[in-house]
C-alpha atoms as a PDB file:
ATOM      1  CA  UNK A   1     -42.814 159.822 172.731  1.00  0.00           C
ATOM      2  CA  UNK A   2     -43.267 157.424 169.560  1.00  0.00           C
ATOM      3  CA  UNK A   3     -46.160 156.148 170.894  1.00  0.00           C
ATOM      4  CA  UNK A   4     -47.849 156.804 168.292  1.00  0.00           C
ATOM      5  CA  UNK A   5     -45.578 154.867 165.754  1.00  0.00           C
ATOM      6  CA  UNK A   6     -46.754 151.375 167.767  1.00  0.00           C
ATOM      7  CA  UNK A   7     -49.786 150.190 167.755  1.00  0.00           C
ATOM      8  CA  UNK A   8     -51.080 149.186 171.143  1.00  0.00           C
ATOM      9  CA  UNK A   9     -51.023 145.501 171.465  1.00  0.00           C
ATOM     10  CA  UNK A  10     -54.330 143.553 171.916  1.00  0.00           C
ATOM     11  CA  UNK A  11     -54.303 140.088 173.287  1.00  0.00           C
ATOM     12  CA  UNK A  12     -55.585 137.696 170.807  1.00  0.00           C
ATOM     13  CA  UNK A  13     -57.739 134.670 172.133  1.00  0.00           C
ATOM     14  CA  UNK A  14     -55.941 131.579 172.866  1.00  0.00           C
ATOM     15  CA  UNK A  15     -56.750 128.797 170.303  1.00  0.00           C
ATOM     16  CA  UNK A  16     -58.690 126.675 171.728  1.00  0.00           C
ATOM     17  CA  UNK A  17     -57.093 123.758 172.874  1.00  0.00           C
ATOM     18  CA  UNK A  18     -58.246 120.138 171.326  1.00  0.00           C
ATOM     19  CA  UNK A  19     -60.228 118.174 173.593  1.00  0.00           C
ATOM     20  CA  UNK A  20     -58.104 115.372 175.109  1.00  0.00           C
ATOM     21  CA  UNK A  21     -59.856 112.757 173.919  1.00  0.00           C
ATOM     22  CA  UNK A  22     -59.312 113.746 170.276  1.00  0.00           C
ATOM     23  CA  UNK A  23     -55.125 113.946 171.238  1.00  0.00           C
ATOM     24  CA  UNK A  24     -56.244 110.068 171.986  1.00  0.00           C
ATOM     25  CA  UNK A  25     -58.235 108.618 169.520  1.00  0.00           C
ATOM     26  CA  UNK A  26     -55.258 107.462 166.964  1.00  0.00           C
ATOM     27  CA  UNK A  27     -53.684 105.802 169.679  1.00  0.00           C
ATOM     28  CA  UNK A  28     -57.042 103.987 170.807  1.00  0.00           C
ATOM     29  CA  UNK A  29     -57.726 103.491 167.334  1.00  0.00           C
ATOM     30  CA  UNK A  30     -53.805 102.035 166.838  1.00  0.00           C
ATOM     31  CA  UNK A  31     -54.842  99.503 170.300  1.00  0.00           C
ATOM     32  CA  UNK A  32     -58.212  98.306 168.462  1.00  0.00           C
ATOM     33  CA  UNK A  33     -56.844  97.624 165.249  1.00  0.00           C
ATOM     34  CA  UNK A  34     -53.976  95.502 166.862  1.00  0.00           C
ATOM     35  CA  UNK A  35     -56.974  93.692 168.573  1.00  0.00           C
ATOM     36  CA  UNK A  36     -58.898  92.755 165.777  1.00  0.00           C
ATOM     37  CA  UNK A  37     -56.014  92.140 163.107  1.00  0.00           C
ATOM     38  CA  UNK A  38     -53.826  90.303 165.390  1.00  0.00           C
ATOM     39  CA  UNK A  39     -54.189  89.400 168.774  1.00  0.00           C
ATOM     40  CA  UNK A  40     -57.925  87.724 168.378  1.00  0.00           C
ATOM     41  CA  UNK A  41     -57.206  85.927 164.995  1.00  0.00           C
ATOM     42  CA  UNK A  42     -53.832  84.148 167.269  1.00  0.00           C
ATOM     43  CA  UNK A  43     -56.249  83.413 170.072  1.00  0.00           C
ATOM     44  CA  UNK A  44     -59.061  81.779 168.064  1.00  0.00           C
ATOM     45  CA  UNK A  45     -55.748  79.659 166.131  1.00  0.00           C
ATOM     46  CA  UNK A  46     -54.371  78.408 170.091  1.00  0.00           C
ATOM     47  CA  UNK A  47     -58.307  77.724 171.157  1.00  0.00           C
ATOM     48  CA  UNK A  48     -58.463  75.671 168.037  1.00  0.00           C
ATOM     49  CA  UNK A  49     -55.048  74.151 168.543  1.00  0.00           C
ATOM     50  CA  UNK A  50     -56.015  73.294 172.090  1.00  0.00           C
ATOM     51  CA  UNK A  51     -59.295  71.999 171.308  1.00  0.00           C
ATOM     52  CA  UNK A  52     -57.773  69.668 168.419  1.00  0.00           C
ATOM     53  CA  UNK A  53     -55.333  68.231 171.433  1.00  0.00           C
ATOM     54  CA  UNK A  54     -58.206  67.848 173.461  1.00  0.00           C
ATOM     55  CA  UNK A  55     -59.755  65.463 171.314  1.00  0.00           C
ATOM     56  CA  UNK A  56     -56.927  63.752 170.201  1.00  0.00           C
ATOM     57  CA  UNK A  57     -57.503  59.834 170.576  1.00  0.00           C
ATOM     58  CA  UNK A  58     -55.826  56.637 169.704  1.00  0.00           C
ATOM     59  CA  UNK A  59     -55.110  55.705 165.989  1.00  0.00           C
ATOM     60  CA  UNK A  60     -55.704  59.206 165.074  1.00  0.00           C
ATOM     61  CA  UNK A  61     -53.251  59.707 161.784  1.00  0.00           C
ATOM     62  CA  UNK A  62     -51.009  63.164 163.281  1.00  0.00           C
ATOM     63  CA  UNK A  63     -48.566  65.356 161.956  1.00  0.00           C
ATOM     64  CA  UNK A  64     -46.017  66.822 164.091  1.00  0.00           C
ATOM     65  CA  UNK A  65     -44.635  70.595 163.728  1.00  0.00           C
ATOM     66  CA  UNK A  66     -41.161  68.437 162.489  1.00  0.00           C
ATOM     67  CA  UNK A  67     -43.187  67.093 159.459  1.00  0.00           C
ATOM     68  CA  UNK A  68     -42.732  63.706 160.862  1.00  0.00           C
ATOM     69  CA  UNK A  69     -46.443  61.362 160.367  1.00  0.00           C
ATOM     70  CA  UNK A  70     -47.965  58.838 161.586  1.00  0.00           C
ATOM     71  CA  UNK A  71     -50.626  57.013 164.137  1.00  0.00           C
ATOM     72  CA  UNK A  72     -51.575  57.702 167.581  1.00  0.00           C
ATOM     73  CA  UNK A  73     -50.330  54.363 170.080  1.00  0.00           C
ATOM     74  CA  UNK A  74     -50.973  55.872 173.514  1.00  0.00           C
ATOM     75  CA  UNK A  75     -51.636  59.436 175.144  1.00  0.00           C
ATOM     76  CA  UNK A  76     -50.170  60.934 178.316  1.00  0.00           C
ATOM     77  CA  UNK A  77     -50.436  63.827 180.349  1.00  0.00           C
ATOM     78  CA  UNK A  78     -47.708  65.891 177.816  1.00  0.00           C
ATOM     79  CA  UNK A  79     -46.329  63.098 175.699  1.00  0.00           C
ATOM     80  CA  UNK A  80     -47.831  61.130 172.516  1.00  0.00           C
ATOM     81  CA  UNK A  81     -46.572  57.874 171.381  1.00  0.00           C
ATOM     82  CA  UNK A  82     -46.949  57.997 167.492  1.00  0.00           C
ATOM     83  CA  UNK A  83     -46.076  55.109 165.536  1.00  0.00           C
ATOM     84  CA  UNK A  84     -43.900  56.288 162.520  1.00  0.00           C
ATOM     85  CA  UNK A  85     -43.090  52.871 160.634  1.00  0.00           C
ATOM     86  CA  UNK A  86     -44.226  48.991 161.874  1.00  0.00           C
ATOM     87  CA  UNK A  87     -42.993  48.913 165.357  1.00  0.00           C
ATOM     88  CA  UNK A  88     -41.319  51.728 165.365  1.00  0.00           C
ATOM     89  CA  UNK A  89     -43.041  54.471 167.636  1.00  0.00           C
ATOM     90  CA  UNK A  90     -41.290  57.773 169.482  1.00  0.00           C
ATOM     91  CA  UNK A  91     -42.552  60.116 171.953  1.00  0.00           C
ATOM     92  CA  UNK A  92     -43.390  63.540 171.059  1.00  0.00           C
ATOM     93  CA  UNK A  93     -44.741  66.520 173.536  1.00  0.00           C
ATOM     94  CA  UNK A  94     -48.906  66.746 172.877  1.00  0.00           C
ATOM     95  CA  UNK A  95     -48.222  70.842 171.858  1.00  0.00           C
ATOM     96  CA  UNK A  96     -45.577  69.711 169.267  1.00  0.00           C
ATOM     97  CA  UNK A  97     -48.821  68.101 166.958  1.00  0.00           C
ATOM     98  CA  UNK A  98     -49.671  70.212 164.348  1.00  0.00           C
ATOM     99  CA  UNK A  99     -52.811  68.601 162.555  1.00  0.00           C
ATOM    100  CA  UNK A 100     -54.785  65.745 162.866  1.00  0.00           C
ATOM    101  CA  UNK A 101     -55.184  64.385 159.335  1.00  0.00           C
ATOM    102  CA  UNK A 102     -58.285  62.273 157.977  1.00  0.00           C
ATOM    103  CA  UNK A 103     -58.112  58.386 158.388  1.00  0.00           C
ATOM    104  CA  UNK A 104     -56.233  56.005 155.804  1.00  0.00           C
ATOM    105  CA  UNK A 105     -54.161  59.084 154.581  1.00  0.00           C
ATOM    106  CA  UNK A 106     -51.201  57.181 156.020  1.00  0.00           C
ATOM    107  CA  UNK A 107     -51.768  54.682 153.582  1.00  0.00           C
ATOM    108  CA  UNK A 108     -51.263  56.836 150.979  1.00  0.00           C
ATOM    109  CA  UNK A 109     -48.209  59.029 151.568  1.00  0.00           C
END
């Protein structure tokens, strides 16, 4: 009877839904920005780190990650015997060495 007062519905086209790779990409983008600001940059610093224990040899002048420095005595499997004062030497764990610093520097601290 008032069909003429409503207009007869048409069905509109769906929007087109965004490809699923494009829902993706911030999230892929979030992963290889994480990658490249933080993850490789703390693997290059612990190759380094291991490298630098690695070559670690007797007499070498070492600081610890306590601040404490002195010389090299003798190198085990974990520990490092690092002479502090004249006969005075303690043990410290190999991972616990934070630099190696240039000879004689000792001498001058």
């Amino acid at each position: 009877m008032l069909d003429f007062l409503i207009s007869p519905a048409y069905a509109q086209q769906a929007a087109a839904q965004p490809n699923s790779l494009m829902q993706f990409l911030p999230l892929i983008l979030l992963v290889v920005l994480f990658y490249f600001m933080l993850i490789r940059p703390q693997m290059k610093r612990t190759r380094e780190h291991r490298d630098m224990l690695g070559k670690l040899a007797k007499g070498d002048e070492v600081v610890t990650s306590g601040g404490v420095a002195g010389k090299v005595t003798s190198i085990g499997e974990a520990y490092v015997a690092v002479e502090v004062a004249d006969n005075v030497s303690i043990k410290v764990q190999k991972a616990s060495i934070s630099s190696v610093l240039p000879k004689g520097t000792l001498k001058t601290l």
